[in-house]
C-alpha atoms as a PDB file:
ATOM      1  CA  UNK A   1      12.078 -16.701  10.571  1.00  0.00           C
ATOM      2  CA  UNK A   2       8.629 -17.898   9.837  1.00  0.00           C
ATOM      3  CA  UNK A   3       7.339 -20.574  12.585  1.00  0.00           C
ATOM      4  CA  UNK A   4       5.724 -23.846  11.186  1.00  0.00           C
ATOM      5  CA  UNK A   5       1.940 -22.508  11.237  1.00  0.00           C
ATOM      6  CA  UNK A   6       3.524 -19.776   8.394  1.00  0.00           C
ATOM      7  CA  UNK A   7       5.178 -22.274   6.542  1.00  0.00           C
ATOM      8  CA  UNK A   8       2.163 -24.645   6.712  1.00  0.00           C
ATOM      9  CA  UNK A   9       0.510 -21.373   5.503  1.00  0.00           C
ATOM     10  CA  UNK A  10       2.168 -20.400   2.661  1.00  0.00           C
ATOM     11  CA  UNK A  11       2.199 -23.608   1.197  1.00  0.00           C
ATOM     12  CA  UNK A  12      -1.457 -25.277   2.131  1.00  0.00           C
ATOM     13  CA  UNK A  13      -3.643 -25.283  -1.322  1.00  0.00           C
ATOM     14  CA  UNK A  14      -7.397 -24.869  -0.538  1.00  0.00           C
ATOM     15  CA  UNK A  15     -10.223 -27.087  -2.072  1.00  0.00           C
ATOM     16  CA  UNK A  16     -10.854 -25.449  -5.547  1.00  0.00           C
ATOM     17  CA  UNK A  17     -14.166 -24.037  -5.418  1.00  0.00           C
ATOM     18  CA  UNK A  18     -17.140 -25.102  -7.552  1.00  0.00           C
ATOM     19  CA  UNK A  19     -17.334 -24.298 -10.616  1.00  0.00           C
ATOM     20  CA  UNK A  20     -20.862 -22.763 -10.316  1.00  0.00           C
ATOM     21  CA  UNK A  21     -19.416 -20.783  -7.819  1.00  0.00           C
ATOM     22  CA  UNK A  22     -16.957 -19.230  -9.645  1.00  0.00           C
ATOM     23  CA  UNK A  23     -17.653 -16.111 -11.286  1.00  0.00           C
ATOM     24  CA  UNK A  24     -16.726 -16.163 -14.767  1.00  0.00           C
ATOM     25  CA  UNK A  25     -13.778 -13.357 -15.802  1.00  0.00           C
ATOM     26  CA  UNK A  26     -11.898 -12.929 -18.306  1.00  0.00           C
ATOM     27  CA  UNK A  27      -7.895 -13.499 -18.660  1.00  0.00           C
ATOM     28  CA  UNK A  28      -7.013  -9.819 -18.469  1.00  0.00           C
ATOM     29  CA  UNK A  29      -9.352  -9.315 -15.525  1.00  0.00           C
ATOM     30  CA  UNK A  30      -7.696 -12.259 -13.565  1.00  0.00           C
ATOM     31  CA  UNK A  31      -4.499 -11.432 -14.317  1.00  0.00           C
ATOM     32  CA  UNK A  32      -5.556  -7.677 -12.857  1.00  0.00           C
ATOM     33  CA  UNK A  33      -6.807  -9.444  -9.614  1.00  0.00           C
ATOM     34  CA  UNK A  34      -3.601 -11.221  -9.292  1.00  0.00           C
ATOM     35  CA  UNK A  35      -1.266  -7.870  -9.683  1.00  0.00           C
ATOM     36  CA  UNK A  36      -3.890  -5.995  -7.198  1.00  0.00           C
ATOM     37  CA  UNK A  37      -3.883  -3.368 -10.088  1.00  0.00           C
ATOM     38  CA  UNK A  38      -5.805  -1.084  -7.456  1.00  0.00           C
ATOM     39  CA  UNK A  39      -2.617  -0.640  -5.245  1.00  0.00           C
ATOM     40  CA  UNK A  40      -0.149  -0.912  -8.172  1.00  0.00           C
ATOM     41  CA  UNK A  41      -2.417   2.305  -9.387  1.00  0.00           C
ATOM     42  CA  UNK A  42      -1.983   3.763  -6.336  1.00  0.00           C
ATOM     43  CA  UNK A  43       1.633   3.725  -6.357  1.00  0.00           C
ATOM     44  CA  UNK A  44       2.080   4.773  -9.274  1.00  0.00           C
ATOM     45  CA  UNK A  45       0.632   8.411  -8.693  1.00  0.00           C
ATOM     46  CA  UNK A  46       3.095   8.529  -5.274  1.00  0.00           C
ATOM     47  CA  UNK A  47       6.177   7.555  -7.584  1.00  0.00           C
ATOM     48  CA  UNK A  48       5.483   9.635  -9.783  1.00  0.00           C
ATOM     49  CA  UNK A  49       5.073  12.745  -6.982  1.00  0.00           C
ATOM     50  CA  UNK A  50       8.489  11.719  -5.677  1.00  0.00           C
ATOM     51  CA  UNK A  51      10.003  11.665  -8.867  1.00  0.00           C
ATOM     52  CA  UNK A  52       8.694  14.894 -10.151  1.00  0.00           C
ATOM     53  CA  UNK A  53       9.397  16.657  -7.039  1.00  0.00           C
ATOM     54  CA  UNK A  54      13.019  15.305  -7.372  1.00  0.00           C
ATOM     55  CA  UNK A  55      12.984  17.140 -10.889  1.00  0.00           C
ATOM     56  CA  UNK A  56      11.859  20.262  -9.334  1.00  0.00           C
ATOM     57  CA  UNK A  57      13.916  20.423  -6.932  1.00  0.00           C
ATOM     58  CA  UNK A  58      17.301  19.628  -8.650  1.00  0.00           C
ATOM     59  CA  UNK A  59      15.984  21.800 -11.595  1.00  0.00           C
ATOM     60  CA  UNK A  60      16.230  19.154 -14.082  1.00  0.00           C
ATOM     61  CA  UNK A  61      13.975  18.674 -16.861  1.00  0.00           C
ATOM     62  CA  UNK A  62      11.318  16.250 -16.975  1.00  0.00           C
ATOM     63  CA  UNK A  63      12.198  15.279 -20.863  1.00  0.00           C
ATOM     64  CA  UNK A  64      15.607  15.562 -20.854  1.00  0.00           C
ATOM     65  CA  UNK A  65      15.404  12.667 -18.619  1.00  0.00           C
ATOM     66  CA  UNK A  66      12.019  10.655 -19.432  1.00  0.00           C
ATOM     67  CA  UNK A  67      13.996   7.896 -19.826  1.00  0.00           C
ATOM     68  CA  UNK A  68      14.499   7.711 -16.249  1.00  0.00           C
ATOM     69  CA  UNK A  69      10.920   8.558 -15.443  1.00  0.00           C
ATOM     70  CA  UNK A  70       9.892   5.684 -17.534  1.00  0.00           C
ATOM     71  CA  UNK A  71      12.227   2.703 -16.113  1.00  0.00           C
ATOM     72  CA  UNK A  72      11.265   4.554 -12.549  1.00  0.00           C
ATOM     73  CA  UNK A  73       7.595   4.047 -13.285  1.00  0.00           C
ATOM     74  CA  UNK A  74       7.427   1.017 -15.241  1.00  0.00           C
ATOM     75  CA  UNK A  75      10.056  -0.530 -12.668  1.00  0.00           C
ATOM     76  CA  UNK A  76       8.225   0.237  -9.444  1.00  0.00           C
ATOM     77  CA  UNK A  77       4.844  -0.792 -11.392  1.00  0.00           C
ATOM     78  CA  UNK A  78       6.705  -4.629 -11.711  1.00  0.00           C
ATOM     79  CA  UNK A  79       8.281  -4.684  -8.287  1.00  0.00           C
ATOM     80  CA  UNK A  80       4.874  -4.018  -6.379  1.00  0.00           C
ATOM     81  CA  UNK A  81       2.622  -6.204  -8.684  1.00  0.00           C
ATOM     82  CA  UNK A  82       5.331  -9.001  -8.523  1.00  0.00           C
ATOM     83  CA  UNK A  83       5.352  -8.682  -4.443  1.00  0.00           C
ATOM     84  CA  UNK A  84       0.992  -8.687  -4.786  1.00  0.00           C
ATOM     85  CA  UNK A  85       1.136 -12.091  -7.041  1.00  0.00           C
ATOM     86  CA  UNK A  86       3.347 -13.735  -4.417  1.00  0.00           C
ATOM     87  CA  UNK A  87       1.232 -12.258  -1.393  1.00  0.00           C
ATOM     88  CA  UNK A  88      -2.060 -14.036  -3.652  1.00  0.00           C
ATOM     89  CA  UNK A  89       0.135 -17.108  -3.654  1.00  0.00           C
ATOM     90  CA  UNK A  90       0.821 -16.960   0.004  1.00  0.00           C
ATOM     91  CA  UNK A  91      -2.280 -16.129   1.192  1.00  0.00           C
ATOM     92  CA  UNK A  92      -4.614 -18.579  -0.991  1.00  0.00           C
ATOM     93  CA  UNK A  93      -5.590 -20.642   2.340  1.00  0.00           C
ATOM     94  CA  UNK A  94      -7.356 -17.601   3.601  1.00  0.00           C
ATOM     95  CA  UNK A  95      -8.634 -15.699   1.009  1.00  0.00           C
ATOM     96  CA  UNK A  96     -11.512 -17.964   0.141  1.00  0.00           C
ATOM     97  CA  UNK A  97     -12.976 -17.082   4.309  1.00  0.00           C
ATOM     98  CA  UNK A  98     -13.307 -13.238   2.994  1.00  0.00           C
ATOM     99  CA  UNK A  99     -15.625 -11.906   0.835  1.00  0.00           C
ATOM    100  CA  UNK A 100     -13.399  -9.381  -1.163  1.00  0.00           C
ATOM    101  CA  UNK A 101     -10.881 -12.180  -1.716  1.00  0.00           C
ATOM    102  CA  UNK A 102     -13.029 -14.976  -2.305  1.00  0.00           C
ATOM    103  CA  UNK A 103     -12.742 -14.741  -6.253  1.00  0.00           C
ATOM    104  CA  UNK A 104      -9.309 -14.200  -6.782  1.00  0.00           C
ATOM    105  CA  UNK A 105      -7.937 -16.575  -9.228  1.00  0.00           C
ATOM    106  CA  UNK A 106      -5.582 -17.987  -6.464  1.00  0.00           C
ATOM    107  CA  UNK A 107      -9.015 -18.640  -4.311  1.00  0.00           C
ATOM    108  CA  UNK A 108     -11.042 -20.421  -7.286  1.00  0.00           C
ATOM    109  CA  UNK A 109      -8.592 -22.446  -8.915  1.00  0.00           C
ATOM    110  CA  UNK A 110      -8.884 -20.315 -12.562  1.00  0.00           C
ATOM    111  CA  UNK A 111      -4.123 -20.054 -12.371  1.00  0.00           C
ATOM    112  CA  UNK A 112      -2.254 -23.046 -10.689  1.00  0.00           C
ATOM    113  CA  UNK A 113      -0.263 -21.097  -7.825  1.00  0.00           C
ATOM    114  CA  UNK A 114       3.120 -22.322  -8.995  1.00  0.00           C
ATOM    115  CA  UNK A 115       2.290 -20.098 -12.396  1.00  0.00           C
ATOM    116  CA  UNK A 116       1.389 -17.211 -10.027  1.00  0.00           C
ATOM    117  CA  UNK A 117       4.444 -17.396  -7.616  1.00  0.00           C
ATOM    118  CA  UNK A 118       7.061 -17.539 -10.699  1.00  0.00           C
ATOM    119  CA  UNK A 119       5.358 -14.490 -12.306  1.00  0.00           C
ATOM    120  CA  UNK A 120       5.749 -12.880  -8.863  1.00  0.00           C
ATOM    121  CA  UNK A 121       9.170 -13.698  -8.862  1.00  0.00           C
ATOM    122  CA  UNK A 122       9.813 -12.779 -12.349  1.00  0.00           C
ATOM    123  CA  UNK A 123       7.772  -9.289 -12.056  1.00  0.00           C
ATOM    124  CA  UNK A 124       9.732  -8.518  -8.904  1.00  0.00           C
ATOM    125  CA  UNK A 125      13.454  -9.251 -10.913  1.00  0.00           C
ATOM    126  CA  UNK A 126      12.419  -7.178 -14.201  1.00  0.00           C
ATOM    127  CA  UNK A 127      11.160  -4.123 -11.755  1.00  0.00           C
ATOM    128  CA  UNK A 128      14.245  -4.577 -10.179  1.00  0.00           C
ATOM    129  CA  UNK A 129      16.501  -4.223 -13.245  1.00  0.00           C
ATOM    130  CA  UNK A 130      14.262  -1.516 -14.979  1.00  0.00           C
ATOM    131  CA  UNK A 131      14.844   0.568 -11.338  1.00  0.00           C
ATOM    132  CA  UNK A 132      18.833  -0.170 -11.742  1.00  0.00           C
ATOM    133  CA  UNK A 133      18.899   1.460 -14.678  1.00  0.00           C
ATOM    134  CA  UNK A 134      18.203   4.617 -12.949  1.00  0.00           C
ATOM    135  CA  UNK A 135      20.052   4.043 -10.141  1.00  0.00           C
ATOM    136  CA  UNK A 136      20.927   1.640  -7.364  1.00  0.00           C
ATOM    137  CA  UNK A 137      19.754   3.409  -4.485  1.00  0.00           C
ATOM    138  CA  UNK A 138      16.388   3.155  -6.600  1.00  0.00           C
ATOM    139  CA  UNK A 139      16.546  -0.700  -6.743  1.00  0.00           C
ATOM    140  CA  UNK A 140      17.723  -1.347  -3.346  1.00  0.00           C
ATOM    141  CA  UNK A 141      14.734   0.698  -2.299  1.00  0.00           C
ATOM    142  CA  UNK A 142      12.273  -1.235  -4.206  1.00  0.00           C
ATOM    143  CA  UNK A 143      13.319  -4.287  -3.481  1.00  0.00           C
ATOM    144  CA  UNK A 144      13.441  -3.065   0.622  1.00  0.00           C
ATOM    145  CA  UNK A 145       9.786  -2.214  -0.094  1.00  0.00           C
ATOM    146  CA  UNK A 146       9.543  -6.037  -1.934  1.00  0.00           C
ATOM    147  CA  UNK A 147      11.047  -7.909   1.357  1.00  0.00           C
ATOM    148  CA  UNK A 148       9.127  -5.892   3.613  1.00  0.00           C
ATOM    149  CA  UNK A 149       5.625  -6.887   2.043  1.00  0.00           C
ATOM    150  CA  UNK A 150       6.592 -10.824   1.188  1.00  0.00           C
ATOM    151  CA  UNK A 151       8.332 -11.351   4.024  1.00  0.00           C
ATOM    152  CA  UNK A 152       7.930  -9.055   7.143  1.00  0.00           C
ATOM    153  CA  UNK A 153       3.862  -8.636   6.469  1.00  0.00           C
ATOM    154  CA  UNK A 154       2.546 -11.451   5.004  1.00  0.00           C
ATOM    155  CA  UNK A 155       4.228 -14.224   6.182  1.00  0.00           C
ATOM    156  CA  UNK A 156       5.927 -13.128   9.231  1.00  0.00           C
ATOM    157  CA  UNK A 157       3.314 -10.902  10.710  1.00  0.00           C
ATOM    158  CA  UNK A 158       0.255 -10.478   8.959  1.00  0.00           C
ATOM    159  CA  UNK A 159      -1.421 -14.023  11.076  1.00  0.00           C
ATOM    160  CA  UNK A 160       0.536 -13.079  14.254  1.00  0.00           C
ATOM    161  CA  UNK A 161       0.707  -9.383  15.301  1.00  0.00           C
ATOM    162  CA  UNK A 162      -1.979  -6.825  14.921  1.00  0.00           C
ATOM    163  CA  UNK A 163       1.160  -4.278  14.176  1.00  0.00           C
ATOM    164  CA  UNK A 164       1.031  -6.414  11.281  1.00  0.00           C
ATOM    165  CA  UNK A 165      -0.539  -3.232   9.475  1.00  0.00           C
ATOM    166  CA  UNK A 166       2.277  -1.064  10.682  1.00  0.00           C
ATOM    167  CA  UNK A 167       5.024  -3.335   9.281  1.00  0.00           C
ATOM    168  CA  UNK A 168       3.112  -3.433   6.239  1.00  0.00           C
ATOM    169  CA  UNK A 169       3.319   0.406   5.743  1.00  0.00           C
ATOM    170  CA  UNK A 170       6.824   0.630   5.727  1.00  0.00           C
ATOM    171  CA  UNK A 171       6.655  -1.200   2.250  1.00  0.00           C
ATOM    172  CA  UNK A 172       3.212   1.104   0.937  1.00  0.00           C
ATOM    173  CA  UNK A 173       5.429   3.910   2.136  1.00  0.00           C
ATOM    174  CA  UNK A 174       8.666   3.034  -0.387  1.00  0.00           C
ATOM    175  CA  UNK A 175       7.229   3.744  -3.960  1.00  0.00           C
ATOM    176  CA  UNK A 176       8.143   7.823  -3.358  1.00  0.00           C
ATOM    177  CA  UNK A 177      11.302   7.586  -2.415  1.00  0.00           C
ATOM    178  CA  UNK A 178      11.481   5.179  -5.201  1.00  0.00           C
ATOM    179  CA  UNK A 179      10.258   7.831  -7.618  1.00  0.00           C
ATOM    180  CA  UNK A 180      13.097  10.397  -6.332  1.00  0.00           C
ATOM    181  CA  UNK A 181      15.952   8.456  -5.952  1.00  0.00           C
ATOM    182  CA  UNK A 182      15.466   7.518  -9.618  1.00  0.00           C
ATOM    183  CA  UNK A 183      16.143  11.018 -10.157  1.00  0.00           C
ATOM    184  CA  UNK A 184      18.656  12.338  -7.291  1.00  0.00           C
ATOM    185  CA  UNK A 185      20.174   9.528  -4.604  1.00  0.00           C
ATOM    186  CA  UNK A 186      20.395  11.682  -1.954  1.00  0.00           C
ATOM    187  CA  UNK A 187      17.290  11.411  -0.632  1.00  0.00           C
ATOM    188  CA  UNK A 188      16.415  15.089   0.487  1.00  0.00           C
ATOM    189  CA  UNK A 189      14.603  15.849   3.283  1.00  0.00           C
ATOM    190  CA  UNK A 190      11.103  16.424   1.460  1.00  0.00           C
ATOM    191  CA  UNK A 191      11.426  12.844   0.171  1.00  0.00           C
ATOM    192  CA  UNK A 192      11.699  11.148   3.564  1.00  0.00           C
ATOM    193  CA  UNK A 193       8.495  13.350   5.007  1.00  0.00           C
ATOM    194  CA  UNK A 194       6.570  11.893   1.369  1.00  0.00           C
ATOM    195  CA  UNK A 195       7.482   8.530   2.936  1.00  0.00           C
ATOM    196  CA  UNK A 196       6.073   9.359   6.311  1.00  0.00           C
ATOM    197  CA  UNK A 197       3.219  11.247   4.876  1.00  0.00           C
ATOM    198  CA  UNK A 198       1.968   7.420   3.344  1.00  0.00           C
ATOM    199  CA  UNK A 199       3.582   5.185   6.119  1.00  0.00           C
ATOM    200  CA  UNK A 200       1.387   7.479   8.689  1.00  0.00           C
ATOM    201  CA  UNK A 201      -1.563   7.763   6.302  1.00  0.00           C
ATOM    202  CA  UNK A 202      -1.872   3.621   5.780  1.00  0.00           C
ATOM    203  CA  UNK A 203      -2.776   2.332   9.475  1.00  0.00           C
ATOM    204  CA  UNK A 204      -5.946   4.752   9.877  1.00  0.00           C
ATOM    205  CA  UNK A 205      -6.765   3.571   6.151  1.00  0.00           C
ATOM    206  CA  UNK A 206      -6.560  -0.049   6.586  1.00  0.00           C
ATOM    207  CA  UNK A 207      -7.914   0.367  10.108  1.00  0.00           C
ATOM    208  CA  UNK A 208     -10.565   1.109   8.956  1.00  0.00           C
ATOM    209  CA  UNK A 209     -11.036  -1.727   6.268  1.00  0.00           C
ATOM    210  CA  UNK A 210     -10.418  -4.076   9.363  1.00  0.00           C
ATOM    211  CA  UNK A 211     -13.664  -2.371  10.567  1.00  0.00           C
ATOM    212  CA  UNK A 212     -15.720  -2.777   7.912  1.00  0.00           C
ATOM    213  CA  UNK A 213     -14.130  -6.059   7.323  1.00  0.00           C
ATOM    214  CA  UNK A 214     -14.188  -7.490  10.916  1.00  0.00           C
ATOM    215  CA  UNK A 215     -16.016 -10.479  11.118  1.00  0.00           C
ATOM    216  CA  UNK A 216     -13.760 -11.778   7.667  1.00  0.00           C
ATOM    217  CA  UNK A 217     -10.849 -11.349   9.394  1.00  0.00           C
ATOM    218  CA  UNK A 218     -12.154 -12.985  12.533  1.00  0.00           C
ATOM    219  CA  UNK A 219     -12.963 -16.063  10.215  1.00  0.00           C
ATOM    220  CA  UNK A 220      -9.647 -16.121   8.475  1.00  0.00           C
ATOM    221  CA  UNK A 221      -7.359 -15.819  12.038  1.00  0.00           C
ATOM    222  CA  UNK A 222      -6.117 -12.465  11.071  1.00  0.00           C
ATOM    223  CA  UNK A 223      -5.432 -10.761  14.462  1.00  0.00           C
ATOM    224  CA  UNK A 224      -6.213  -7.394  13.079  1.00  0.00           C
ATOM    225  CA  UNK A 225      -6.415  -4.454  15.619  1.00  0.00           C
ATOM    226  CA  UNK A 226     -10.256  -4.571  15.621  1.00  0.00           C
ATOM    227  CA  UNK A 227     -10.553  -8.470  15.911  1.00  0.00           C
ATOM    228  CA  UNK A 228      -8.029  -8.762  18.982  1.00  0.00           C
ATOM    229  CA  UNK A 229      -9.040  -5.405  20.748  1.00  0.00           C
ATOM    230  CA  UNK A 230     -11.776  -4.495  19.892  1.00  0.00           C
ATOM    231  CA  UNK A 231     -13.145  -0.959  18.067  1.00  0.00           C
ATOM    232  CA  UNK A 232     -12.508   1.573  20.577  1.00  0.00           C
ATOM    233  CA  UNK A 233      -9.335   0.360  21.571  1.00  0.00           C
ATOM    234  CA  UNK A 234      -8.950   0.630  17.242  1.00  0.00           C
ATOM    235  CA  UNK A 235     -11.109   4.111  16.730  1.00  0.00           C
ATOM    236  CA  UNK A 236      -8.581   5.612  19.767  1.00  0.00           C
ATOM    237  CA  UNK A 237      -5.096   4.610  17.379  1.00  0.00           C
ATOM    238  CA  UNK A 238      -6.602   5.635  14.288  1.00  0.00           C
ATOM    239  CA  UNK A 239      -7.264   9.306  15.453  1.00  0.00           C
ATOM    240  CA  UNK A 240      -3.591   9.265  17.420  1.00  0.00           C
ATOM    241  CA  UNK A 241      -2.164   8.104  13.689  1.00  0.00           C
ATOM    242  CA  UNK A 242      -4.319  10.876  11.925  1.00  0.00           C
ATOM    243  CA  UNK A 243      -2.763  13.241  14.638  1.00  0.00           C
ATOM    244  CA  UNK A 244       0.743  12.414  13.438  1.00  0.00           C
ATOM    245  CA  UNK A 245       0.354  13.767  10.254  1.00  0.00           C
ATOM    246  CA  UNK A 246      -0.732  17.303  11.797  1.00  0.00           C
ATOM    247  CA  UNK A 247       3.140  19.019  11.793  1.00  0.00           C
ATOM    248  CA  UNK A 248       4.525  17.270   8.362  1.00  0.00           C
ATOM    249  CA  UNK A 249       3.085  19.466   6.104  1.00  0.00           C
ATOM    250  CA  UNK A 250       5.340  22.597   7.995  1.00  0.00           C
ATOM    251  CA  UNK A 251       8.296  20.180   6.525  1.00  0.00           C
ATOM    252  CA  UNK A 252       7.053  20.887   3.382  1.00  0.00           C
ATOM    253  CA  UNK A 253       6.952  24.845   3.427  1.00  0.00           C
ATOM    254  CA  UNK A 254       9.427  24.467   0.128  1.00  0.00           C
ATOM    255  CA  UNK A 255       6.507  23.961  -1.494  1.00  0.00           C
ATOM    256  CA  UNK A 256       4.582  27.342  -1.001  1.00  0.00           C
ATOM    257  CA  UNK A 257       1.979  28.900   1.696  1.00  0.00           C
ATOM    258  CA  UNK A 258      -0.987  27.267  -0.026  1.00  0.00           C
ATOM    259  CA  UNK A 259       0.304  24.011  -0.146  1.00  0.00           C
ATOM    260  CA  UNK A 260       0.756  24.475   3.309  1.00  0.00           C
ATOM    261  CA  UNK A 261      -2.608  25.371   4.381  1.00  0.00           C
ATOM    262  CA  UNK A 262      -4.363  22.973   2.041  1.00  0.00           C
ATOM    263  CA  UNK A 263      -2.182  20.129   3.664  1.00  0.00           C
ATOM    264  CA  UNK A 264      -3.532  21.245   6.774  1.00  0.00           C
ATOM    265  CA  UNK A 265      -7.192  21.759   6.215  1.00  0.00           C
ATOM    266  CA  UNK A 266      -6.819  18.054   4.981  1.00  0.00           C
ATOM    267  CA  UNK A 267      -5.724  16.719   8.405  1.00  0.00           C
ATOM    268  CA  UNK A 268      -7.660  18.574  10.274  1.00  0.00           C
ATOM    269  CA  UNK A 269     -10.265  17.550   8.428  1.00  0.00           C
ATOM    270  CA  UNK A 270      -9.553  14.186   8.969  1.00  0.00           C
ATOM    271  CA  UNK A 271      -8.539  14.854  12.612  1.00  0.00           C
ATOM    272  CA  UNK A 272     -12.017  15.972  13.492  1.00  0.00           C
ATOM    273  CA  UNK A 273     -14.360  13.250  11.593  1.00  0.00           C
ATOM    274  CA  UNK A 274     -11.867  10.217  13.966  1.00  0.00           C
ATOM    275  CA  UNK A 275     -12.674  12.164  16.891  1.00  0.00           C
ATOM    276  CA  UNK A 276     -16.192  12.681  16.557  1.00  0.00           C
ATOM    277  CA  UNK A 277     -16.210   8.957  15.349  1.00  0.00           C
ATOM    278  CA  UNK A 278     -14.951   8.214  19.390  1.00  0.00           C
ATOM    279  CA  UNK A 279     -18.253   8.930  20.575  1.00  0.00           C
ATOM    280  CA  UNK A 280     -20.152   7.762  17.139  1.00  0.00           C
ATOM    281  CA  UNK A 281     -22.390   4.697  17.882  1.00  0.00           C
ATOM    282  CA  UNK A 282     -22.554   3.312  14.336  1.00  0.00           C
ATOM    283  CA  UNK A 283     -18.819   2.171  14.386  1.00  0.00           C
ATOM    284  CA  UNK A 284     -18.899   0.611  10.732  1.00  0.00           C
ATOM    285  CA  UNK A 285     -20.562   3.289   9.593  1.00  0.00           C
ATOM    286  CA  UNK A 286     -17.762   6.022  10.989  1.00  0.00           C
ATOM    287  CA  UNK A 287     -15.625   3.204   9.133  1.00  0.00           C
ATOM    288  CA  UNK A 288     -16.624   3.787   5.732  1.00  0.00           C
ATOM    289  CA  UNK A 289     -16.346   7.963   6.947  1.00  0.00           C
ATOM    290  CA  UNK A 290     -12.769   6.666   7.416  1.00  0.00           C
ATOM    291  CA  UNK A 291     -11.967   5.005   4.640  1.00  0.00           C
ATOM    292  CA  UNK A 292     -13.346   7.283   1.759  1.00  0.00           C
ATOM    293  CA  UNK A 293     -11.537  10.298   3.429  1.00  0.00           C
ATOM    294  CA  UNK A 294      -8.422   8.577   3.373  1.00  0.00           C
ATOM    295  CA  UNK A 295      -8.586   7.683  -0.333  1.00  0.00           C
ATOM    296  CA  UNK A 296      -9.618  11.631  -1.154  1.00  0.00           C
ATOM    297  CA  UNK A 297      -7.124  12.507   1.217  1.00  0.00           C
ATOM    298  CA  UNK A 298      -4.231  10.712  -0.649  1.00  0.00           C
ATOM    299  CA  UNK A 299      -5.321  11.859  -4.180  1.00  0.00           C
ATOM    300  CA  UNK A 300      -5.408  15.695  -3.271  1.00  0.00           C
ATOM    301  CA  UNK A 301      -2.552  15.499  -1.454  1.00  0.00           C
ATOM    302  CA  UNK A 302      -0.597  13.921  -3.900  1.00  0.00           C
ATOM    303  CA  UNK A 303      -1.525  15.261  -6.703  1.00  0.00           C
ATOM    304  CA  UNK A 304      -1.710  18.919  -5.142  1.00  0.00           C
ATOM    305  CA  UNK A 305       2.368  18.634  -4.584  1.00  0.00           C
ATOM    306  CA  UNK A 306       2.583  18.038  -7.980  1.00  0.00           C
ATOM    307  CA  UNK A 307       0.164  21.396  -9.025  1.00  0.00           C
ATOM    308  CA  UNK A 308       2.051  24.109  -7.256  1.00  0.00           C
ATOM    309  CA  UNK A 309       5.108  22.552  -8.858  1.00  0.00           C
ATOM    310  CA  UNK A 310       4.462  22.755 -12.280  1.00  0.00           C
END
């Protein structure tokens, strides 16, 4: 249960910002900003791996069941941009103290909250229905990965805990199991290491946001790792998480040699730039290092599973 400070939280409505300091956007754009279309894009390509490695691996066509792919897709898509509009709503009283966040709709006043939190709500319900229509271990998973955000991260832990960014990759980690139990139920074996593949890849990626970002979250009472501890005490767990990932891809050897060995280029590749970042003076600078290997990391991972597949 959340303690009065989150309730006080969620609820507080910060002074609308000036209207010459608001930047002017369009509808579309706003309504972008509100979904967080960047992680809902995201999500989408992991889905879709999990789903399409489902297909491969229970040697079932991909159009003979596009219907599924589509409600698995278009389902997840709603559930995770529902659970971002109600994390805007939630986190409205903070988001105007950080510079990325300052000019989201939520912060300047552009959508009245109460629309934002139904269309959450509603967003989350219709991805929830579209992912029952595949199946139910599909929906329960999505809306696991719905609680996890809403609830567990951003209002239980997110202004308490600097795990706060571990028990918010348990929900980041959902959407491919999402994609494959849409398509077979019993979760195989390769579909749980997907989900530790992204629940291990998001602390050393939003790690090192908090870097870059530390000062904002210092302002807004987020006890991120960096803020409460420090950035050695932060550069030493990011390289231990990178090191984590070193013996999944041997999970994967159903998916060939070269998968393999490309899999383990990339986190050695990693490996090495966090360790040389440990004696690295410029810390923000190793950061950004960080955080643009992660996000090339993802993409050639992910979309390399899907390659030696096809």
């Amino acid at each position: 249960m959340a303690n009065t400070r989150a309730i006080h939280d969620a609820v507080n409505i910060p002074k609308q910002r000036s209207s010459h300091n608001i930047e002017e956007t369009t509808a579309w754009k706003d309504f972008l900003a509100l979904i967080k279309i960047g992680i809902v894009n995201s999500n989408f390509i992991t889905t879709f791996t999990g789903l399409w490695l489902a297909l491969h691996f229970t040697g079932m066509s991909f159009l003979g069941n596009l219907d599924n792919v589509l409600y698995a897709l278009i389902g997840s898509s709603f559930v995770i941009a529902g659970s971002c509009s109600i994390n805007n709503y939630i986190d409205r009283d903070i988001d105007h103290l950080m510079e990325r966040t300052k000019t989201r709709p939520t912060v300047t006043g552009k959508v009245k909250p109460n629309r934002v939190l139904i269309m959450g709500i509603l967003f989350t319900l219709v991805g929830t229905i579209l992912l029952l229509l595949t199946t139910v271990t599909a929906a329960i998973i999505g809306l696991i990965g719905a609680v996890t955000y809403v609830f567990l991260y951003t209002i239980w832990s997110k202004r308490r805990y600097t795990i706060n960014t571990v028990i918010g990759s348990i929900s980041g980690a959902v959407p491919p199991l999402i994609g494959w139990a849409a398509i077979d139920p019993q979760l195989d074996m390769v579909a749980w290491i997907l989900f530790l593949i992204m629940f291990i890849w998001q602390p050393p990626h939003f790690l090192a946001i908090a870097m870059r970002r530390v000062e904002e979250y210092r302002a807004a009472g987020v006890p991120m790792l960096p803020v409460v501890h420090g950035f050695a005490m932060t550069k030493r767990q990011m390289v231990l998480w990178v090191a984590c990932l070193l013996p999944l891809p041997f999970y994967l050897f159903s998916l060939g040699v070269p998968f393999m060995i490309l899999a383990t280029l990339l986190n050695l590749g990693w490996l090495v730039i966090g360790i040389y970042g440990i004696k690295m003076k410029d810390d923000v600078k190793w950061a950004k290092y960080m955080f643009v290997y992660s996000l090339n990391y993802l993409t050639i991972m992910f979309v390399a599973m899907v390659v030696v597949t096809i």
